[in-house]
N, C-alpha and C. Protein backbone atom coordinates (compact mmCIF):
# COMPACT_ATOMS: atom_id res chain seq x y z
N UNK A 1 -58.99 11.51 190.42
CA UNK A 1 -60.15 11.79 189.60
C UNK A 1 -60.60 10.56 188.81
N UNK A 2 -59.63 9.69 188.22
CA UNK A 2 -59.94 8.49 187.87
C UNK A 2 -60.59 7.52 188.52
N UNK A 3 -60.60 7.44 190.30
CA UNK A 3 -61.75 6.83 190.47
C UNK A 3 -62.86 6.92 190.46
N UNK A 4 -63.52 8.58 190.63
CA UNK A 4 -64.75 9.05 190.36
C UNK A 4 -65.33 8.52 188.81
N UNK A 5 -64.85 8.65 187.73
CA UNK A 5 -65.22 7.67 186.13
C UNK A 5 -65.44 6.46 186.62
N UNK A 6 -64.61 5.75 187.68
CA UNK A 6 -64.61 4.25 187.68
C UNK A 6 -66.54 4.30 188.42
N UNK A 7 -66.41 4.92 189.31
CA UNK A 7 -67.62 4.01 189.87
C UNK A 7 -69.01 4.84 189.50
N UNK A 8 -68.47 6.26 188.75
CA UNK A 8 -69.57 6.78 187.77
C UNK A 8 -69.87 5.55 186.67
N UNK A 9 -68.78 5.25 185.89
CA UNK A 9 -68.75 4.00 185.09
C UNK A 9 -69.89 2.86 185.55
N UNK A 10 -70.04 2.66 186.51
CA UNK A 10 -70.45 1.57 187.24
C UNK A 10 -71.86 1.35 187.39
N UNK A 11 -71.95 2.62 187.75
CA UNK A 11 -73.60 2.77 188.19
C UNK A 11 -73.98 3.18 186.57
N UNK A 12 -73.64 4.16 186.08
CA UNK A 12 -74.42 4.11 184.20
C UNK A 12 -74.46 2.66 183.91
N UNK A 13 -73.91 1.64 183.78
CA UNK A 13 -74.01 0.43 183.18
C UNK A 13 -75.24 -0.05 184.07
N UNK A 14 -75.21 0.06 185.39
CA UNK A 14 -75.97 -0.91 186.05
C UNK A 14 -76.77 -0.53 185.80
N UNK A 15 -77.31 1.23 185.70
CA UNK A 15 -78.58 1.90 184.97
C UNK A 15 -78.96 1.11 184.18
N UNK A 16 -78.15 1.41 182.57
CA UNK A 16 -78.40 1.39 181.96
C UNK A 16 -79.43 -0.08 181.64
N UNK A 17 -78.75 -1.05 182.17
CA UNK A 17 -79.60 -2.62 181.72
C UNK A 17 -80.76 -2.45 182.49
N UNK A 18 -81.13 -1.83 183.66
CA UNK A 18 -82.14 -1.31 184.02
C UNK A 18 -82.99 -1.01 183.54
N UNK A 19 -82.91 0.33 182.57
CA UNK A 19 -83.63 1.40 181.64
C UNK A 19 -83.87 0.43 180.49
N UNK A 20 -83.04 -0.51 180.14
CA UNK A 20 -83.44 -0.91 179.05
C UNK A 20 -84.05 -2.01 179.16
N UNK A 21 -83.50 -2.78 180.05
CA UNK A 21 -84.75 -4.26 180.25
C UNK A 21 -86.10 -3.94 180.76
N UNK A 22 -86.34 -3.22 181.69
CA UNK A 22 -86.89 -3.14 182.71
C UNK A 22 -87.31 -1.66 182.85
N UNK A 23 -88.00 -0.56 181.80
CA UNK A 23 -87.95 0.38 181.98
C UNK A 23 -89.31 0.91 182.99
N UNK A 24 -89.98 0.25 182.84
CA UNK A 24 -91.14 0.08 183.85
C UNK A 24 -91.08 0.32 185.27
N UNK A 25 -89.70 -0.21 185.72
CA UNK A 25 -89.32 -0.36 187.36
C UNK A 25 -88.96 1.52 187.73
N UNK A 26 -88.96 2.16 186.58
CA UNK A 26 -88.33 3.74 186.68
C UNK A 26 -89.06 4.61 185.98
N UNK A 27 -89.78 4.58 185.03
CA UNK A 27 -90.62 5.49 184.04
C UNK A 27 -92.08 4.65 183.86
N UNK A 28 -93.17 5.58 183.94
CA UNK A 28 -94.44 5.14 183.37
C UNK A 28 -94.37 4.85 181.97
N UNK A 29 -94.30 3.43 181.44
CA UNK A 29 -94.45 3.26 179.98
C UNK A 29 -95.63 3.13 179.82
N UNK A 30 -95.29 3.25 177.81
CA UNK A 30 -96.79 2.92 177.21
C UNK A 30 -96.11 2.50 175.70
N UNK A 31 -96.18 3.75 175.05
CA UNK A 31 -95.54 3.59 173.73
C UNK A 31 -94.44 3.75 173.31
N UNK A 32 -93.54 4.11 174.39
CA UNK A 32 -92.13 5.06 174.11
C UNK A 32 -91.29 4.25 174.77
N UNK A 33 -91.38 2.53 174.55
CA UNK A 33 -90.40 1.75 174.85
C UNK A 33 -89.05 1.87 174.18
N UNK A 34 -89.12 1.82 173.23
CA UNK A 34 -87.85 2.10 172.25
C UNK A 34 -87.06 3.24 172.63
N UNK A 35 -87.63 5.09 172.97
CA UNK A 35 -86.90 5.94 173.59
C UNK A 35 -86.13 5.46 174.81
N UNK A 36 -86.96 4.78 175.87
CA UNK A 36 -86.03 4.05 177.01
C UNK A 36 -85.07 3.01 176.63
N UNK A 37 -85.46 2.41 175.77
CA UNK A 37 -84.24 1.20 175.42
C UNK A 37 -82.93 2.28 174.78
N UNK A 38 -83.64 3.20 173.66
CA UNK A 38 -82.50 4.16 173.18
C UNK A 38 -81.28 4.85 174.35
N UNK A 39 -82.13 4.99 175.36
CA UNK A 39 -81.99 5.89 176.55
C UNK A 39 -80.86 4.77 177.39
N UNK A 40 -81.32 3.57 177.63
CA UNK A 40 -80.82 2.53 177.68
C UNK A 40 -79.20 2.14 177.28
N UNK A 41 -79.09 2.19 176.36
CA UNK A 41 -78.28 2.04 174.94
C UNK A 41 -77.07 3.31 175.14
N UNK A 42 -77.73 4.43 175.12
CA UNK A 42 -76.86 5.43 175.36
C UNK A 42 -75.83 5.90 176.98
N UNK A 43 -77.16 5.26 178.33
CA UNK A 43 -76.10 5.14 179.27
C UNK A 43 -75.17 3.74 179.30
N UNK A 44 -75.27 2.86 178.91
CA UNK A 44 -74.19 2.10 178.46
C UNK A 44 -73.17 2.85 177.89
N UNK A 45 -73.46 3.10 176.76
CA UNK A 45 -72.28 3.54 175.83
C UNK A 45 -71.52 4.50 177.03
N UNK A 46 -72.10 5.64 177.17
CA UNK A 46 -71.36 7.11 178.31
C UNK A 46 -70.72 5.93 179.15
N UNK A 47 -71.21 4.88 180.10
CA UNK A 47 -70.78 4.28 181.19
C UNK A 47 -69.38 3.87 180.35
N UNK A 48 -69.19 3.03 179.25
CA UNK A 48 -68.44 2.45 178.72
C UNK A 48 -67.31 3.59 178.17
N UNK A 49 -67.47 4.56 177.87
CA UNK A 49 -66.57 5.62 177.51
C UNK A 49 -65.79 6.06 179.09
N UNK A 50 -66.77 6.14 180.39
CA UNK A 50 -65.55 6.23 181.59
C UNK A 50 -64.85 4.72 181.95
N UNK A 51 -64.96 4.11 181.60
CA UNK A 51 -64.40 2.81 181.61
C UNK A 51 -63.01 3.38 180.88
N UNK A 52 -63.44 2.89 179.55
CA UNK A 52 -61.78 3.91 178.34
C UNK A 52 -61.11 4.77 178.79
N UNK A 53 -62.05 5.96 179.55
CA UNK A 53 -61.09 6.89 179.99
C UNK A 53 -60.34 7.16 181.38
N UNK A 54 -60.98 5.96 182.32
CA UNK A 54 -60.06 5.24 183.47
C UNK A 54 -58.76 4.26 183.25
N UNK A 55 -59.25 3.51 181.72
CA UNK A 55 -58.18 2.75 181.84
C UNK A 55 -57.27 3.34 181.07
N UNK A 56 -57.29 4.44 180.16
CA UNK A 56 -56.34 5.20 179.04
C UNK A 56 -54.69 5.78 180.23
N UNK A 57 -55.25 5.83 181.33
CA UNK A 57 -53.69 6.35 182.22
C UNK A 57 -53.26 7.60 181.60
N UNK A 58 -54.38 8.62 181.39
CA UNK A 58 -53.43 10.00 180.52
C UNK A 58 -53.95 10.57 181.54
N UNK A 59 -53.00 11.77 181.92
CA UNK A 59 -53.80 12.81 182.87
C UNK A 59 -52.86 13.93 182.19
N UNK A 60 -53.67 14.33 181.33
CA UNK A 60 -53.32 16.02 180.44
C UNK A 60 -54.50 16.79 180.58
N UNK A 61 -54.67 17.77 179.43
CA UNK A 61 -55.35 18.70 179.68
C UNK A 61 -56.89 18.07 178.69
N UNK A 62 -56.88 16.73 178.20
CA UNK A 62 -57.93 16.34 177.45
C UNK A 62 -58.32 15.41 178.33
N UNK A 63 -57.77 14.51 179.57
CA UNK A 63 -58.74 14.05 180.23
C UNK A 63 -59.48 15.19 181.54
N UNK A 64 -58.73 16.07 181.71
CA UNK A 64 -59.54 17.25 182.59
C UNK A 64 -61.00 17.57 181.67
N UNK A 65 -60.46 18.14 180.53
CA UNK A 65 -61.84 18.23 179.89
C UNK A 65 -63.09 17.24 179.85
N UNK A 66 -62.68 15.93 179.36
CA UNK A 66 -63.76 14.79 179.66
C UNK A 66 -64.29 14.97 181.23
N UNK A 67 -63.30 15.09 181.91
CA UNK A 67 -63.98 14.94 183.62
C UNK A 67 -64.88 15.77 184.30
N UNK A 68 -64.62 17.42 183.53
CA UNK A 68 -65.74 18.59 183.67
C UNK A 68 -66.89 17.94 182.76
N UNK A 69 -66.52 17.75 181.74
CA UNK A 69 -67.86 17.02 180.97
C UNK A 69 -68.85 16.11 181.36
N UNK A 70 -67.99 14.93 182.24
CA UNK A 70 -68.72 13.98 182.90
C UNK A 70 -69.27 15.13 184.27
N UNK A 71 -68.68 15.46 184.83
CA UNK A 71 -69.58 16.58 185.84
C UNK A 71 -69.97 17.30 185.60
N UNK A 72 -70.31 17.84 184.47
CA UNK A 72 -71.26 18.42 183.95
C UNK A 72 -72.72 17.65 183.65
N UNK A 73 -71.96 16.94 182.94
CA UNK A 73 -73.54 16.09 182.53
C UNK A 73 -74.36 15.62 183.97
N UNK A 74 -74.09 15.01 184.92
CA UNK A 74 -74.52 14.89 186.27
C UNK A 74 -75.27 16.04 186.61
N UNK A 75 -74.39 16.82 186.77
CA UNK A 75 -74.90 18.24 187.13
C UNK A 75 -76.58 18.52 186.54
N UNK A 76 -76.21 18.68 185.31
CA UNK A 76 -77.46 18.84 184.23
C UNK A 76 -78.79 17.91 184.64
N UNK A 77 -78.30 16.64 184.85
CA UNK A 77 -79.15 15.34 184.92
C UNK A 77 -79.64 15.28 185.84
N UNK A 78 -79.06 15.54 186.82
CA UNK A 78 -79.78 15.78 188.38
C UNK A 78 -80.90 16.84 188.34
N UNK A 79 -80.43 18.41 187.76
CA UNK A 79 -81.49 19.33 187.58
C UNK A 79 -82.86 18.55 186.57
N UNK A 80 -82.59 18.17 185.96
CA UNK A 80 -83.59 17.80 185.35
C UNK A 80 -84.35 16.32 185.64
N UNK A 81 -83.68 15.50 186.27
CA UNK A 81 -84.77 15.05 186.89
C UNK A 81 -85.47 15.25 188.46
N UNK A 82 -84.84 16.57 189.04
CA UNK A 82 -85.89 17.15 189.76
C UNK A 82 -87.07 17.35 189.01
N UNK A 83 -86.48 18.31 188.10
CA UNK A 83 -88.14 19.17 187.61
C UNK A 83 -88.56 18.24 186.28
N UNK A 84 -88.74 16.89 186.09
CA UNK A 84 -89.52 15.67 185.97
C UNK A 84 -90.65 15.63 186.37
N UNK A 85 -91.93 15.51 185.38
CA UNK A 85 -92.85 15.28 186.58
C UNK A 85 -93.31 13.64 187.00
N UNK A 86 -93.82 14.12 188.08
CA UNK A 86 -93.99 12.79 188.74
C UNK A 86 -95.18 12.40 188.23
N UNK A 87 -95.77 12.01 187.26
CA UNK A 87 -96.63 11.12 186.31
C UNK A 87 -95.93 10.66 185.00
N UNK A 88 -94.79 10.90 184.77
CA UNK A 88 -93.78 9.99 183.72
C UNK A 88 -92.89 9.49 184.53
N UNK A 89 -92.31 10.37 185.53
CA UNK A 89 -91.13 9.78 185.90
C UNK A 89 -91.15 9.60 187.59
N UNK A 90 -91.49 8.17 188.28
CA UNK A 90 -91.82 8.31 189.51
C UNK A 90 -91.16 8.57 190.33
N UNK A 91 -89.68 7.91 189.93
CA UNK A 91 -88.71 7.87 190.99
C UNK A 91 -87.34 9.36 190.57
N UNK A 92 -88.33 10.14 189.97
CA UNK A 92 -87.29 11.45 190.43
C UNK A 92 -86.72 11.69 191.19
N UNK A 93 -86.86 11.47 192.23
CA UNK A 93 -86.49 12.31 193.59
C UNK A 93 -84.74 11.41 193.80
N UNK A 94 -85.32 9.82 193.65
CA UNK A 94 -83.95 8.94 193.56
C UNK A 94 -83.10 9.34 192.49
N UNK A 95 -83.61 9.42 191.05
CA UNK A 95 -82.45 10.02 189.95
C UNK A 95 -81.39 10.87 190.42
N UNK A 96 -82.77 12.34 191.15
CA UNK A 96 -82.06 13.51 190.80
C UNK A 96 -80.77 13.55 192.12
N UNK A 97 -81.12 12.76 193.28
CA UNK A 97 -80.00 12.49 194.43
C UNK A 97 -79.25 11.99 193.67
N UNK A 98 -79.02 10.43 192.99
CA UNK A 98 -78.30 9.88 192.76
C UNK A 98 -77.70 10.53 191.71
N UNK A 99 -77.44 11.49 190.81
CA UNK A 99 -76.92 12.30 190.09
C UNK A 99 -76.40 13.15 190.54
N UNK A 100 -77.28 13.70 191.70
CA UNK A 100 -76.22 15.11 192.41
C UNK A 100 -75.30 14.28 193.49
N UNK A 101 -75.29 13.25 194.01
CA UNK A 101 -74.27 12.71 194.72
C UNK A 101 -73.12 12.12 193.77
N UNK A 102 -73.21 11.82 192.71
CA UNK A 102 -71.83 11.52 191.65
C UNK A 102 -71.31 13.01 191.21
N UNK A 103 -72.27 13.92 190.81
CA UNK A 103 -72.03 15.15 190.80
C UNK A 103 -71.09 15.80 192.09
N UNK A 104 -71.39 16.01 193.14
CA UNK A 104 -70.74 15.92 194.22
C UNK A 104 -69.32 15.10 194.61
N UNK A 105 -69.42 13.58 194.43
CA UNK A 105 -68.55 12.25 194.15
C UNK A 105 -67.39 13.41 193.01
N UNK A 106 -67.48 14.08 191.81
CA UNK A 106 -67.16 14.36 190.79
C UNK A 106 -66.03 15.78 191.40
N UNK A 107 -66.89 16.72 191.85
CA UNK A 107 -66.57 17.85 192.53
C UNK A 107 -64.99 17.43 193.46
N UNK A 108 -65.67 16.48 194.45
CA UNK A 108 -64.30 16.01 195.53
C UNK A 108 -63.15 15.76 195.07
N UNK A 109 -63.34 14.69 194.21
CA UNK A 109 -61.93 14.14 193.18
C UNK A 109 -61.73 15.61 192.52
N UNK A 110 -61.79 16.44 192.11
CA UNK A 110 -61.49 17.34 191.50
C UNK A 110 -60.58 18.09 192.07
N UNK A 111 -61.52 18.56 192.89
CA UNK A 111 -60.66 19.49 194.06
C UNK A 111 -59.14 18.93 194.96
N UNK A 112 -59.51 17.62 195.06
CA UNK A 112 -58.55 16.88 195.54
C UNK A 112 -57.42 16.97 195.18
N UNK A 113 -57.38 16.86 193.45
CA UNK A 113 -56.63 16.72 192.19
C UNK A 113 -55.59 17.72 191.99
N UNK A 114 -56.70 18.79 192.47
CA UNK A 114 -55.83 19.92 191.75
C UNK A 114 -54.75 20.02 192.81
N UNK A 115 -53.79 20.63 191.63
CA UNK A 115 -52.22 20.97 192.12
C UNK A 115 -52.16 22.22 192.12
N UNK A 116 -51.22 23.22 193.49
CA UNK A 116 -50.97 24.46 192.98
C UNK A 116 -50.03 24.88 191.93
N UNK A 117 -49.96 25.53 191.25
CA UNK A 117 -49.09 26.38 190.16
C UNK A 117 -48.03 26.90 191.06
């Protein structure tokens, strides 16, 4: 399950300098540069928190929780940038794949993981 964080990790960062340098290449701007840089700012940080929690080496019942969390949030993120519309946000269709395939990515390691009782 720890590699799924690693290369979830990976792609939020690479997002993120994306969203924030360059928010133009992914969202119709105008005035709401600062929300994307915020937006920016915050997938860093999430990317940087599966970083911590790849390299922490705990596998209890508080990194299971973070890992439904991180597949959760995917989960969520994907639904919603389907139903995005396509005059703010052009490249929905790429988000909402690339979210449900880490989502998915997330699912495998999981299942993998688990041990029987």
């Amino acid at each position: 399950m720890k590699w799924a964080l690693l290369i979830g990790a990976i792609i939020e960062i690479l997002g993120s300098f994306v969203v924030y340098f360059s928010a133009d290449l992914m969202f119709i701007t105008d005035t709401q540069t600062m929300v994307y840089r915020l937006y920016g700012l915050t997938m860093f940080v999430l990317g940087l928190l599966n970083v911590f929690i790849f390299k922490a080496k705990i596998d209890n019942k508080s990194f299971k929780q973070m890992y439904l969390t991180m597949m959760g949030f995917h989960a969520a993120l994907s639904i919603m940038c389907h139903n995005a519309p396509d005059a703010q946000f052009p490249l929905y269709r790429e988000a909402s794949i690339a979210h449900g395939l880490l989502f998915a990515l997330f699912i495998f390691f999981y299942m993998k993981d688990i041990k029987p009782e």
